[in-house]
C-alpha atoms as a PDB file:
ATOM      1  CA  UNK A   1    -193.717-163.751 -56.394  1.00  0.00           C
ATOM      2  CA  UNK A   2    -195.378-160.880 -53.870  1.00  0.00           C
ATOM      3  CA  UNK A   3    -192.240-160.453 -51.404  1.00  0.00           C
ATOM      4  CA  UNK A   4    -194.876-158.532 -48.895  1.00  0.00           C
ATOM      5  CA  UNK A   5    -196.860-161.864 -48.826  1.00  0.00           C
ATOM      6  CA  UNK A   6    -193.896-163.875 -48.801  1.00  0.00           C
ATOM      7  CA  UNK A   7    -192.761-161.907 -45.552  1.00  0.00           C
ATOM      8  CA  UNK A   8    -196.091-162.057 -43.613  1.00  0.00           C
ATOM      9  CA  UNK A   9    -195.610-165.942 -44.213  1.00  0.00           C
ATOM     10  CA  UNK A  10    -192.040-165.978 -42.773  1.00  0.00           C
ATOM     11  CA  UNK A  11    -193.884-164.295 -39.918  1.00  0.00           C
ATOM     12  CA  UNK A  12    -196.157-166.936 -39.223  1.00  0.00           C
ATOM     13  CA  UNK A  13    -193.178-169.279 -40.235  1.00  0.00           C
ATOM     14  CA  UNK A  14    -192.035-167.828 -36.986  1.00  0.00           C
ATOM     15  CA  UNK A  15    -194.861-168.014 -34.735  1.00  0.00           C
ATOM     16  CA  UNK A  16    -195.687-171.277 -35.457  1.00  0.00           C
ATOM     17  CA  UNK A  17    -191.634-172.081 -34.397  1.00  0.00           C
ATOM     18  CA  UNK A  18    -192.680-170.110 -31.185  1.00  0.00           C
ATOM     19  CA  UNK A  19    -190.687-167.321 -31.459  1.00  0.00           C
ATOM     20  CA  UNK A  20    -193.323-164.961 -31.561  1.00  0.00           C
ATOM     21  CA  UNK A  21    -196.545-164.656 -29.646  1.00  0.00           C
ATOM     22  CA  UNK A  22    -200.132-164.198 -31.577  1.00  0.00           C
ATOM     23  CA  UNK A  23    -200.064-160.831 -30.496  1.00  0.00           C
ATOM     24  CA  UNK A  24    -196.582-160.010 -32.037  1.00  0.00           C
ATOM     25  CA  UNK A  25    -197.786-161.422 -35.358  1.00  0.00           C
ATOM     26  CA  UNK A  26    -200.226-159.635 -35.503  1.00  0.00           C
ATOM     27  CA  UNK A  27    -198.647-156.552 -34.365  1.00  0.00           C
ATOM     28  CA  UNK A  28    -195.635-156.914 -36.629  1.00  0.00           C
ATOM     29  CA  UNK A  29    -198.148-157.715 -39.848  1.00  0.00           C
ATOM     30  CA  UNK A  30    -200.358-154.873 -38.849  1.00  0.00           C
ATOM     31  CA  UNK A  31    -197.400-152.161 -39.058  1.00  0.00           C
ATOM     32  CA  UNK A  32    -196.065-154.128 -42.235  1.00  0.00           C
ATOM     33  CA  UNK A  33    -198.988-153.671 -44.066  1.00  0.00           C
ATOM     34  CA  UNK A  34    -200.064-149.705 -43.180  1.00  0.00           C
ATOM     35  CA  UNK A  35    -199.933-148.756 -46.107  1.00  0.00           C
ATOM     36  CA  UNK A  36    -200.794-151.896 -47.772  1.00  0.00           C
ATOM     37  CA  UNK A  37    -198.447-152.958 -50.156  1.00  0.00           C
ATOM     38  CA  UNK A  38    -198.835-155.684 -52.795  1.00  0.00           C
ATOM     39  CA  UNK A  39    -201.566-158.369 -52.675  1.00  0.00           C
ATOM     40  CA  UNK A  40    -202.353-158.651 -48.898  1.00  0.00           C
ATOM     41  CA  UNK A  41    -204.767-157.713 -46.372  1.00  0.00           C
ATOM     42  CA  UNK A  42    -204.678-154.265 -44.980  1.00  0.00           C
ATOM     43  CA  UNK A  43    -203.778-153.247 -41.557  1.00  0.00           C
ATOM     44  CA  UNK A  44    -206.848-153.700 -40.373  1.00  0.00           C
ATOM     45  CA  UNK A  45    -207.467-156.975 -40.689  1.00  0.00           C
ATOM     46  CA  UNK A  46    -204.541-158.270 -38.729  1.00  0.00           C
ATOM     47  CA  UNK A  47    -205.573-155.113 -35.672  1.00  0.00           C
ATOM     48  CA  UNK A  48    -209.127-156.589 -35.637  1.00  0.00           C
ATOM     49  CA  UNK A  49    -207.489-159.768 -34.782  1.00  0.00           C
ATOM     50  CA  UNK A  50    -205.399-158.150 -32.618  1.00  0.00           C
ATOM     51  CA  UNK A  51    -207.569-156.308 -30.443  1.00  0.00           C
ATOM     52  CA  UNK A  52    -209.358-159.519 -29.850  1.00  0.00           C
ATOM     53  CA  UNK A  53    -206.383-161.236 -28.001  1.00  0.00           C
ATOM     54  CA  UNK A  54    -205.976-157.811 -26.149  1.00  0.00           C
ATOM     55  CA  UNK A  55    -209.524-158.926 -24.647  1.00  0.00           C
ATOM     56  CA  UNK A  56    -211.770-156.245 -26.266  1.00  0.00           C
ATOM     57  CA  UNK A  57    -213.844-159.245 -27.716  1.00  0.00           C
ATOM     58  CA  UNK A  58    -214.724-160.987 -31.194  1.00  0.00           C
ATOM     59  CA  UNK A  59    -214.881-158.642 -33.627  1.00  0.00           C
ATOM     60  CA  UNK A  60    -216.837-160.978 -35.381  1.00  0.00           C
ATOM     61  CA  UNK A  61    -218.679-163.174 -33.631  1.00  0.00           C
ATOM     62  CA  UNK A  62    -219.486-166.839 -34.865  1.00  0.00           C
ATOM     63  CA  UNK A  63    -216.683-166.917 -36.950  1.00  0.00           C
ATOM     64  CA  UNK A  64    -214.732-169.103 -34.277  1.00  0.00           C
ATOM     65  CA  UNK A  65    -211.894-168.791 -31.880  1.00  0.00           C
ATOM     66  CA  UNK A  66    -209.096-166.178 -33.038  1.00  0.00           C
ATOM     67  CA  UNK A  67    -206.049-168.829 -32.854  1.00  0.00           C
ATOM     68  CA  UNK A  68    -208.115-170.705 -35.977  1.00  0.00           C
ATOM     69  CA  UNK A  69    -208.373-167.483 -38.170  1.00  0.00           C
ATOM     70  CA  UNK A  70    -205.504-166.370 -37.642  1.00  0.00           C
ATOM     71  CA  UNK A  71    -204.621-169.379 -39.503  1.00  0.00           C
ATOM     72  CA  UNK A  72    -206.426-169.729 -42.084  1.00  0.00           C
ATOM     73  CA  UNK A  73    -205.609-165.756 -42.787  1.00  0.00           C
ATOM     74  CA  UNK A  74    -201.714-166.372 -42.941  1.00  0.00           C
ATOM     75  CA  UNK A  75    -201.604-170.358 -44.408  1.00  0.00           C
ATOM     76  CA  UNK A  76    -201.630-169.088 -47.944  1.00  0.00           C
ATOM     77  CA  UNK A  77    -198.922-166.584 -47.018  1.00  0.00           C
ATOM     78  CA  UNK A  78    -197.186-169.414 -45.047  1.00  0.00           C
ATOM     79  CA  UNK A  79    -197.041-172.008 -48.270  1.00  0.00           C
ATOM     80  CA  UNK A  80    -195.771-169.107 -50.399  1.00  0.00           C
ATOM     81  CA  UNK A  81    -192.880-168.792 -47.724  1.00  0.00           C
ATOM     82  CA  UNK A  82    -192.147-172.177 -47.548  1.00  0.00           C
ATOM     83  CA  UNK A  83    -192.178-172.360 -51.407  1.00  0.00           C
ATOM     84  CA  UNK A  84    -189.937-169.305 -51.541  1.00  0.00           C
ATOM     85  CA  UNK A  85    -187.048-170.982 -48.307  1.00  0.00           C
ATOM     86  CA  UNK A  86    -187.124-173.890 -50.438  1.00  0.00           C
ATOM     87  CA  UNK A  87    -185.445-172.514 -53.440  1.00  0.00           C
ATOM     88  CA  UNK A  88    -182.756-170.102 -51.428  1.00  0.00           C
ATOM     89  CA  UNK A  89    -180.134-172.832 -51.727  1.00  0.00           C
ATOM     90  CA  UNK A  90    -181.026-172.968 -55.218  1.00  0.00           C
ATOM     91  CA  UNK A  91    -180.932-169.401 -56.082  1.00  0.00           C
ATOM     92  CA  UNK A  92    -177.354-169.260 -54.013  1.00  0.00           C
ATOM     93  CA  UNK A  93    -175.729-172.335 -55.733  1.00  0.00           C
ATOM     94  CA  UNK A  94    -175.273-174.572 -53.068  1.00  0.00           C
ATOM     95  CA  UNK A  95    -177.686-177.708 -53.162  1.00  0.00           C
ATOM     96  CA  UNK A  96    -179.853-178.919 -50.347  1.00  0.00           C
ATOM     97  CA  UNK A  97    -178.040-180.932 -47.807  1.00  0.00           C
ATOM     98  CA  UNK A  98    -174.517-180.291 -49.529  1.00  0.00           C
ATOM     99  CA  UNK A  99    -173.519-178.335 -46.065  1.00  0.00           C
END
């Protein structure tokens, strides 16, 4: 388990909730990962993104609209998240839905 990948999902975890904007995400995973750490993009990737919502333009045009990689960039994170909040009540002792 790569807790730095597991993070950046929670991230997204909480964008997609709306409590963050795209440009927070991005932001936030940016800082997170400069210097990288563990198996997950570096900095860069998630400032290319970002400077795109910040209206300086695709940084890589034809690839489609940012909101859709931004996506696909974090849904492997996001699973490994979701995988990971699934077992906290585990790894605590208290069993799903006993609260």
């Amino acid at each position: 388990m790569d807790e730095s990948r597991i993070y950046l999902g929670c991230l997204y975890l909480a964008f997609e909730r709306g409590l963050l904007t795209m440009a927070r995400l991005l932001h936030d995973a940016g800082d997170f990962t400069d210097p990288p750490s563990g198996d997950v993009p570096g900095c860069e990737t998630f400032y290319l993104l970002l400077n795109e919502i910040d209206g300086r333009g695709p940084t890589r045009r034809g690839k489609g609209p940012v909101g859709d990689r931004v996506r696909d960039l974090f849904a492997p994170m996001a699973r490994e998240a979701r995988a990971a909040l699934a077992e906290l009540p585990r790894e605590m002792g208290v069993e799903p839905g006993s609260q």
